[in-house]
C-alpha atoms as a PDB file:
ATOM      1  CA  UNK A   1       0.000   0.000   0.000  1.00  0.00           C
ATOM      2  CA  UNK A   2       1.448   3.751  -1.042  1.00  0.00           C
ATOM      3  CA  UNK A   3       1.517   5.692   1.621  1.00  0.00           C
ATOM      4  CA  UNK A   4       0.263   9.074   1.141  1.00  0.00           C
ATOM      5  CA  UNK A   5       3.533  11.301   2.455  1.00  0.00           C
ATOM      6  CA  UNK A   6       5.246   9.365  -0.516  1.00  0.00           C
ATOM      7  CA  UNK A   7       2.894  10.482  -2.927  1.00  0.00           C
ATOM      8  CA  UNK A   8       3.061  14.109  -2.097  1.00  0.00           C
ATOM      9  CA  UNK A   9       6.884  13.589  -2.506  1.00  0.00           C
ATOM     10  CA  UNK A  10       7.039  13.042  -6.178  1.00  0.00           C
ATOM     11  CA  UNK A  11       8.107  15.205  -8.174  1.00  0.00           C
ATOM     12  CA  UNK A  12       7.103  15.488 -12.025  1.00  0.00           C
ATOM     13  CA  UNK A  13       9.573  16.641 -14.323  1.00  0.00           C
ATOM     14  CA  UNK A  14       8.802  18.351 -17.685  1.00  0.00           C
ATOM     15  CA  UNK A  15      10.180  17.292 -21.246  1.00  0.00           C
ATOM     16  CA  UNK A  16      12.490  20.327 -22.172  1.00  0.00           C
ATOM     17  CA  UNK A  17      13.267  20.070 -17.991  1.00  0.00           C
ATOM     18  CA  UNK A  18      14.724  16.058 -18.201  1.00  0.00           C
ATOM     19  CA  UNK A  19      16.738  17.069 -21.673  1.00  0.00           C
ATOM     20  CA  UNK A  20      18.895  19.953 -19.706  1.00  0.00           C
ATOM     21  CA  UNK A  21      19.634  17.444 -16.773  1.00  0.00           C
ATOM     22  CA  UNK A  22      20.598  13.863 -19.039  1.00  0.00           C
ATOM     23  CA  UNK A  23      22.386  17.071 -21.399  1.00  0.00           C
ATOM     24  CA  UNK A  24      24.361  18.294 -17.847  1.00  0.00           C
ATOM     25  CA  UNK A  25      24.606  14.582 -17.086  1.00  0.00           C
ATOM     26  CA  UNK A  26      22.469  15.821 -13.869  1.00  0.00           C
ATOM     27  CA  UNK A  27      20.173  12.834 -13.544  1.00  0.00           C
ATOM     28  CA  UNK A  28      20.052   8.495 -14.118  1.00  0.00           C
ATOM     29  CA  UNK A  29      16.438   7.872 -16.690  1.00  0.00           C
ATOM     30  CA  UNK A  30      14.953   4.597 -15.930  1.00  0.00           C
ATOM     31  CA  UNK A  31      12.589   3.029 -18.463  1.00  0.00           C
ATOM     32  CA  UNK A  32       9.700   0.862 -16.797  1.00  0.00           C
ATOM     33  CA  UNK A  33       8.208  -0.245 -19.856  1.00  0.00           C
ATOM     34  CA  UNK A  34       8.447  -3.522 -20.703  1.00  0.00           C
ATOM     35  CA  UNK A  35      11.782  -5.033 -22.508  1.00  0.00           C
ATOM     36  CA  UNK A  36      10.350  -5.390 -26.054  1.00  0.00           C
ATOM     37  CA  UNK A  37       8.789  -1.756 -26.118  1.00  0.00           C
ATOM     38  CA  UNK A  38      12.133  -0.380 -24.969  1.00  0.00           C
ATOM     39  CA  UNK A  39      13.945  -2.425 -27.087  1.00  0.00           C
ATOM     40  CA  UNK A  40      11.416  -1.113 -30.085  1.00  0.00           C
ATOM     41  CA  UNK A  41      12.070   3.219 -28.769  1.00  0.00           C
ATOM     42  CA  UNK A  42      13.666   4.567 -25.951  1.00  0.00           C
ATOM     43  CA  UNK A  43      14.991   8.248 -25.111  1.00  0.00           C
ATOM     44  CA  UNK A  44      19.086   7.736 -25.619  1.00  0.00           C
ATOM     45  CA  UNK A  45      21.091   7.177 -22.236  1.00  0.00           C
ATOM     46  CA  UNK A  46      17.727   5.366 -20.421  1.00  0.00           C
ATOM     47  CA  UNK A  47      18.521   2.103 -18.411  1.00  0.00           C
ATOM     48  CA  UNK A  48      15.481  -0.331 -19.309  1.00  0.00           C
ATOM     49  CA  UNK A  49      14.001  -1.936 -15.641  1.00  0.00           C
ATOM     50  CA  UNK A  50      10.377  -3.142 -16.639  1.00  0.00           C
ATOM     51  CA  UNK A  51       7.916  -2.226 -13.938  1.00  0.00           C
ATOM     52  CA  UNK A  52       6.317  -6.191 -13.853  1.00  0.00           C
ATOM     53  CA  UNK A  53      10.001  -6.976 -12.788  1.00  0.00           C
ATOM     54  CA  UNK A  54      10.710  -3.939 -10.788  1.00  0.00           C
ATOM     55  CA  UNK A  55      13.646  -4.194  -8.521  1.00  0.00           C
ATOM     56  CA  UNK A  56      15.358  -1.263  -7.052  1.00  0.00           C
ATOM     57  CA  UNK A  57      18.449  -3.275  -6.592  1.00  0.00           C
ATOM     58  CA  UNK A  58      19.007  -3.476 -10.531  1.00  0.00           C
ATOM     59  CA  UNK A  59      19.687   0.620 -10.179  1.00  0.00           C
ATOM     60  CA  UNK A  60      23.188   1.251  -9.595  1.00  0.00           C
ATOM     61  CA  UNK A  61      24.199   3.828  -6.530  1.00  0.00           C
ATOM     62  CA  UNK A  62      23.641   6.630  -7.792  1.00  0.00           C
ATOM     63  CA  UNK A  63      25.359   8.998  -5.124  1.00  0.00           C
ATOM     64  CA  UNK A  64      23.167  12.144  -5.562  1.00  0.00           C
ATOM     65  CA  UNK A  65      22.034  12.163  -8.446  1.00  0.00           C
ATOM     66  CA  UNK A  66      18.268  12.042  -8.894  1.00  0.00           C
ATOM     67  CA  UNK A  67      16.264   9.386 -10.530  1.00  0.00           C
ATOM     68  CA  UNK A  68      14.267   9.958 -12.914  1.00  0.00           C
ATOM     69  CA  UNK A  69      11.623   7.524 -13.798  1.00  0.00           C
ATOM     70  CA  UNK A  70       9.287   7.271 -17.501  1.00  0.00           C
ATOM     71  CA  UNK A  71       7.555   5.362 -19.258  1.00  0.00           C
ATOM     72  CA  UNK A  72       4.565   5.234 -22.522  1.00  0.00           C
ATOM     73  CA  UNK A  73       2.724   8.073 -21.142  1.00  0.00           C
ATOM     74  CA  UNK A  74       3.525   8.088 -16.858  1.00  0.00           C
ATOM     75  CA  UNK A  75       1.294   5.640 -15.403  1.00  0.00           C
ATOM     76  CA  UNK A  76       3.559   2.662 -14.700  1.00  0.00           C
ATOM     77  CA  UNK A  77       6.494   5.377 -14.054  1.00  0.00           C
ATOM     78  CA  UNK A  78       4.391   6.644 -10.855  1.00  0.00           C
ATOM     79  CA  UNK A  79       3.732   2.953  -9.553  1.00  0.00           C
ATOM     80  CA  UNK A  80       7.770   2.723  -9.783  1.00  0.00           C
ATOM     81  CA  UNK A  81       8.706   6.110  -8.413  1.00  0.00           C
ATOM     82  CA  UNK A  82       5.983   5.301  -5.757  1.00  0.00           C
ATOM     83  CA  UNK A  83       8.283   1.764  -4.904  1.00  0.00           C
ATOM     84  CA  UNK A  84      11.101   3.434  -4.651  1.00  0.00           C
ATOM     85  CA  UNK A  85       9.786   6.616  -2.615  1.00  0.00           C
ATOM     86  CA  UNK A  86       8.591   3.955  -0.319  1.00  0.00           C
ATOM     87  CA  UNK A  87      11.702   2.266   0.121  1.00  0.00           C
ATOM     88  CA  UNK A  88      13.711   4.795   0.906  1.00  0.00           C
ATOM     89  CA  UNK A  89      14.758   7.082  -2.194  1.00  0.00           C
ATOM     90  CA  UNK A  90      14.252  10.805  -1.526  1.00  0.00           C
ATOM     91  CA  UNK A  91      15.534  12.330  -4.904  1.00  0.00           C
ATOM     92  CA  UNK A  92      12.957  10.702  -7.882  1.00  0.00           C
ATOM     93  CA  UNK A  93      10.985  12.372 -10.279  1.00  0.00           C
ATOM     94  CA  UNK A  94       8.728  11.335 -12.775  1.00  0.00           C
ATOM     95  CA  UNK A  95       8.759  12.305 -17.141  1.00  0.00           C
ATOM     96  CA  UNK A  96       5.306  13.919 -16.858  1.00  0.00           C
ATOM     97  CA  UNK A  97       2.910  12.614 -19.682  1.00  0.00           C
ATOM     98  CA  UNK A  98       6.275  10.027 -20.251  1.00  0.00           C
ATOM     99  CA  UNK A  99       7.649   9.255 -23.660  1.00  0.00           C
ATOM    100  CA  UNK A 100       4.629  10.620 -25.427  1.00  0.00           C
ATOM    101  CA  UNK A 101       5.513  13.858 -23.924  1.00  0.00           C
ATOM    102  CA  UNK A 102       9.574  13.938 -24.843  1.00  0.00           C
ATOM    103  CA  UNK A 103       8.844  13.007 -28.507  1.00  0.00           C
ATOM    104  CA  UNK A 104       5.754  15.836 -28.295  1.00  0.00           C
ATOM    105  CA  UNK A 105       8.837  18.142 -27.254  1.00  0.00           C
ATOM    106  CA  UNK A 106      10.436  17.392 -30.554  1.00  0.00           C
ATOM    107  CA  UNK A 107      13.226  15.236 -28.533  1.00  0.00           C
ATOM    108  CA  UNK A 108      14.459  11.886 -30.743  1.00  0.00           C
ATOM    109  CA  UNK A 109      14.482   8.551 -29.560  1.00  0.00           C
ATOM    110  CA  UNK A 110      16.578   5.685 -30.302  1.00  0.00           C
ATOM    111  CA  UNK A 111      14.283   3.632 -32.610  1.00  0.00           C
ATOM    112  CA  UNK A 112      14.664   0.017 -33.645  1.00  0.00           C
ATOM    113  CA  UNK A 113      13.006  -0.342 -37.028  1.00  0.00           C
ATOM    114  CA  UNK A 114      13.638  -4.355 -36.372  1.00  0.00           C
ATOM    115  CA  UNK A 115      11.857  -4.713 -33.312  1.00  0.00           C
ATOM    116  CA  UNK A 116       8.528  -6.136 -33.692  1.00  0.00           C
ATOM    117  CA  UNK A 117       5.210  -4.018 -34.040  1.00  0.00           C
ATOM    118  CA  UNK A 118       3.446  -3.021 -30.469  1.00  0.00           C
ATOM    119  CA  UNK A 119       1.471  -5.597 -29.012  1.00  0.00           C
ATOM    120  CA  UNK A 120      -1.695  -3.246 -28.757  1.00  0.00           C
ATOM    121  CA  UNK A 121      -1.225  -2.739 -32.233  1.00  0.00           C
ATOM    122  CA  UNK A 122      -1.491  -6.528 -32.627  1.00  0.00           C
ATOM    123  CA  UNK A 123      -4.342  -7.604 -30.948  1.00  0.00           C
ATOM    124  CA  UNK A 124      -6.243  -4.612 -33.295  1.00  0.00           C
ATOM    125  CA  UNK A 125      -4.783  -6.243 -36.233  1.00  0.00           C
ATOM    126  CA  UNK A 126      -6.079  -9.852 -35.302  1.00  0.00           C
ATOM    127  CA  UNK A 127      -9.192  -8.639 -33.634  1.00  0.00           C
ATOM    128  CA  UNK A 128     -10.338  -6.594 -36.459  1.00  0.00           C
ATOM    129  CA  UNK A 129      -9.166  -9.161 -38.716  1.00  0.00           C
ATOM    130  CA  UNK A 130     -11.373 -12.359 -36.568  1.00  0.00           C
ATOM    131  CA  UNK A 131     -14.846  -9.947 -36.534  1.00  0.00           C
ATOM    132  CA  UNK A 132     -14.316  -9.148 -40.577  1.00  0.00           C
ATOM    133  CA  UNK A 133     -13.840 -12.690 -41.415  1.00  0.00           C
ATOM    134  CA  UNK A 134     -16.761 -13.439 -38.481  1.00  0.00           C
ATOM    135  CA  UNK A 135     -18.955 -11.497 -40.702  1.00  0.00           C
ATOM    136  CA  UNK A 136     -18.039 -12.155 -44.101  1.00  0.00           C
ATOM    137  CA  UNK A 137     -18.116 -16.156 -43.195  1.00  0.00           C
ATOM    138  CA  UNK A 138     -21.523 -15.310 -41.812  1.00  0.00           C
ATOM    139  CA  UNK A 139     -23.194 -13.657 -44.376  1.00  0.00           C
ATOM    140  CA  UNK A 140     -21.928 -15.713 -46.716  1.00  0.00           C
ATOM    141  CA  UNK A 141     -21.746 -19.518 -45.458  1.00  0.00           C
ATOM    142  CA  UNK A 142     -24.027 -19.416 -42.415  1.00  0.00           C
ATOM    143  CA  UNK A 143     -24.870 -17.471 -39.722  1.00  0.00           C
ATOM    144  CA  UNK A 144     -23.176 -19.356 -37.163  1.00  0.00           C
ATOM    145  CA  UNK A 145     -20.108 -17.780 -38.128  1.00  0.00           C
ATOM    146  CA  UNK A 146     -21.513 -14.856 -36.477  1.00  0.00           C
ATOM    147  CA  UNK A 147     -20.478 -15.863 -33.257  1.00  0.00           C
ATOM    148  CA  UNK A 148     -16.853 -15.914 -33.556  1.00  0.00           C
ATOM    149  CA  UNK A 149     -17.321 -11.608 -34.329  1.00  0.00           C
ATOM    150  CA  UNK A 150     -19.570 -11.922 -30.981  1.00  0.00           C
ATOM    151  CA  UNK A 151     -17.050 -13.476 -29.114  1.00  0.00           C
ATOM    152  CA  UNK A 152     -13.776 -11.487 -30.124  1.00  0.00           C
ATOM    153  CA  UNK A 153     -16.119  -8.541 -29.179  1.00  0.00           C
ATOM    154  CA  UNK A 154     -16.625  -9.956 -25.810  1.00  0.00           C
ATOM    155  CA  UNK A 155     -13.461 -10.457 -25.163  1.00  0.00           C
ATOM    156  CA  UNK A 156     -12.773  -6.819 -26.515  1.00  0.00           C
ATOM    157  CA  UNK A 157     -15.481  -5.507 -23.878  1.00  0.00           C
ATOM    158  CA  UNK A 158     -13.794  -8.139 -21.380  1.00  0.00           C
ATOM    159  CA  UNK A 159     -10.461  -6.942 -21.661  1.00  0.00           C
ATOM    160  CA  UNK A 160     -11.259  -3.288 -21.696  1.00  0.00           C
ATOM    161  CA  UNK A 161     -13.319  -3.596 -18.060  1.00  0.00           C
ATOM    162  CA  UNK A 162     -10.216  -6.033 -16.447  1.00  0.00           C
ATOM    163  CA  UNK A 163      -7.061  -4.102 -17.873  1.00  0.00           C
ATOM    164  CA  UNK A 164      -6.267  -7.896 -18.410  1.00  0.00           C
ATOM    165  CA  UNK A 165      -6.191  -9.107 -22.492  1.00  0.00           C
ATOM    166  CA  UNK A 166      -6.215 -13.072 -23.072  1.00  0.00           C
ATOM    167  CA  UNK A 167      -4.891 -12.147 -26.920  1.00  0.00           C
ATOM    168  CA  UNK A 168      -2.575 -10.114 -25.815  1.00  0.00           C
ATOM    169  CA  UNK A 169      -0.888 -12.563 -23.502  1.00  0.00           C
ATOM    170  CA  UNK A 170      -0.796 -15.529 -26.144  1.00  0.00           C
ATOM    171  CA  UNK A 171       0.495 -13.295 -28.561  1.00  0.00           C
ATOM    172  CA  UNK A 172       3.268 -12.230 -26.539  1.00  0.00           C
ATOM    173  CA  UNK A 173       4.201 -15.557 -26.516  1.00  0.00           C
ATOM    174  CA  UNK A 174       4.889 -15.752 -30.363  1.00  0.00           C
ATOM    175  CA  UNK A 175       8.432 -16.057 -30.905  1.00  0.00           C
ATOM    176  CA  UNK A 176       8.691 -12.707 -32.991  1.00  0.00           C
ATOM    177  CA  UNK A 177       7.482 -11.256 -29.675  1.00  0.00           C
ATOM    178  CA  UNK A 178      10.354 -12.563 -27.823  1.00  0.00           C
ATOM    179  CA  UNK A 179      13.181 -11.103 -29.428  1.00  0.00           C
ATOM    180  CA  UNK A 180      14.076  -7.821 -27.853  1.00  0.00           C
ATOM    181  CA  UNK A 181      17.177  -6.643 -30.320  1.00  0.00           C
END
């Protein structure tokens, strides 16, 4: 449970703000996203610790220099800064609005062009692509075929009230998905 003292503690840091400091070598970024979206675009100099295997023992002593902690757009960044304000770190910040907000900024980012396509991106692709075939199977072989574009929309509904995605987590599984170049 986050206390709240550590949540008044952090600090959110602005685009143009975090570019000075890693410029001035002022700060340490960590990346909480998971391995395959940093290894797909990351802000240069960031050390990649995923948040679902968080541990503040993979950051190196980092005498006084602040952390400063980002992610897609700053929601898994403040679970993270929240850890480690709870366990003891008194100089952490947060990338407000996260890597959307640095690239807004007109900052670059390393980019893989290798890496494989985001996994939201995925599950549209294959979604969209069961309920069209769904459909087309059903209005043109039998109706039955209906209920595969019911279900995928189900699970669509499903996954969008859990924050949990059953697609998602057996395509991450694909080999493609694995790689993290």
């Amino acid at each position: 449970m986050i206390d709240q003292y550590n949540i008044s503690q952090l600090t959110e840091i602005d685009a143009i703000s975090l570019k000075q400091m890693l410029d001035l070598q002022e700060v340490i970024l960590v990346d909480v996203r998971e391995s395959r979206e940093y290894a797909t675009e990351h802000i240069v100099g960031s050390i990649s610790i995923p948040l679902s295997t968080f541990d503040q023992n993979l950051i190196e002593n980092t005498g006084d220099k602040p952390l400063v902690i980002c992610c897609q757009s700053g929601m898994r960044s403040s679970r993270a800064s929240q850890k480690l304000l709870g366990n003891g770190y008194e100089h952490v910040m947060q990338l407000k609005g996260g890597l959307s907000s640095w690239k807004a900024a007109g900052f670059k980012t390393q980019v893989n062009r290798h890496a494989p396509i985001s996994l939201f991106r995925q599950v549209q692709i294959v979604a969209g692509s069961l309920v069209a075939i769904g459909t087309g199977l059903g209005v043109l072989v039998s109706p039955w075929f209906l209920l595969l574009s019911g279900f995928v929309s189900c699970g669509l509904v499903f996954a969008g009230v859990t924050n949990t995605c059953a697609m998602g987590m057996l395509l991450m599984k694909l080999p493609y998905n694995q790689r993290t170049l």
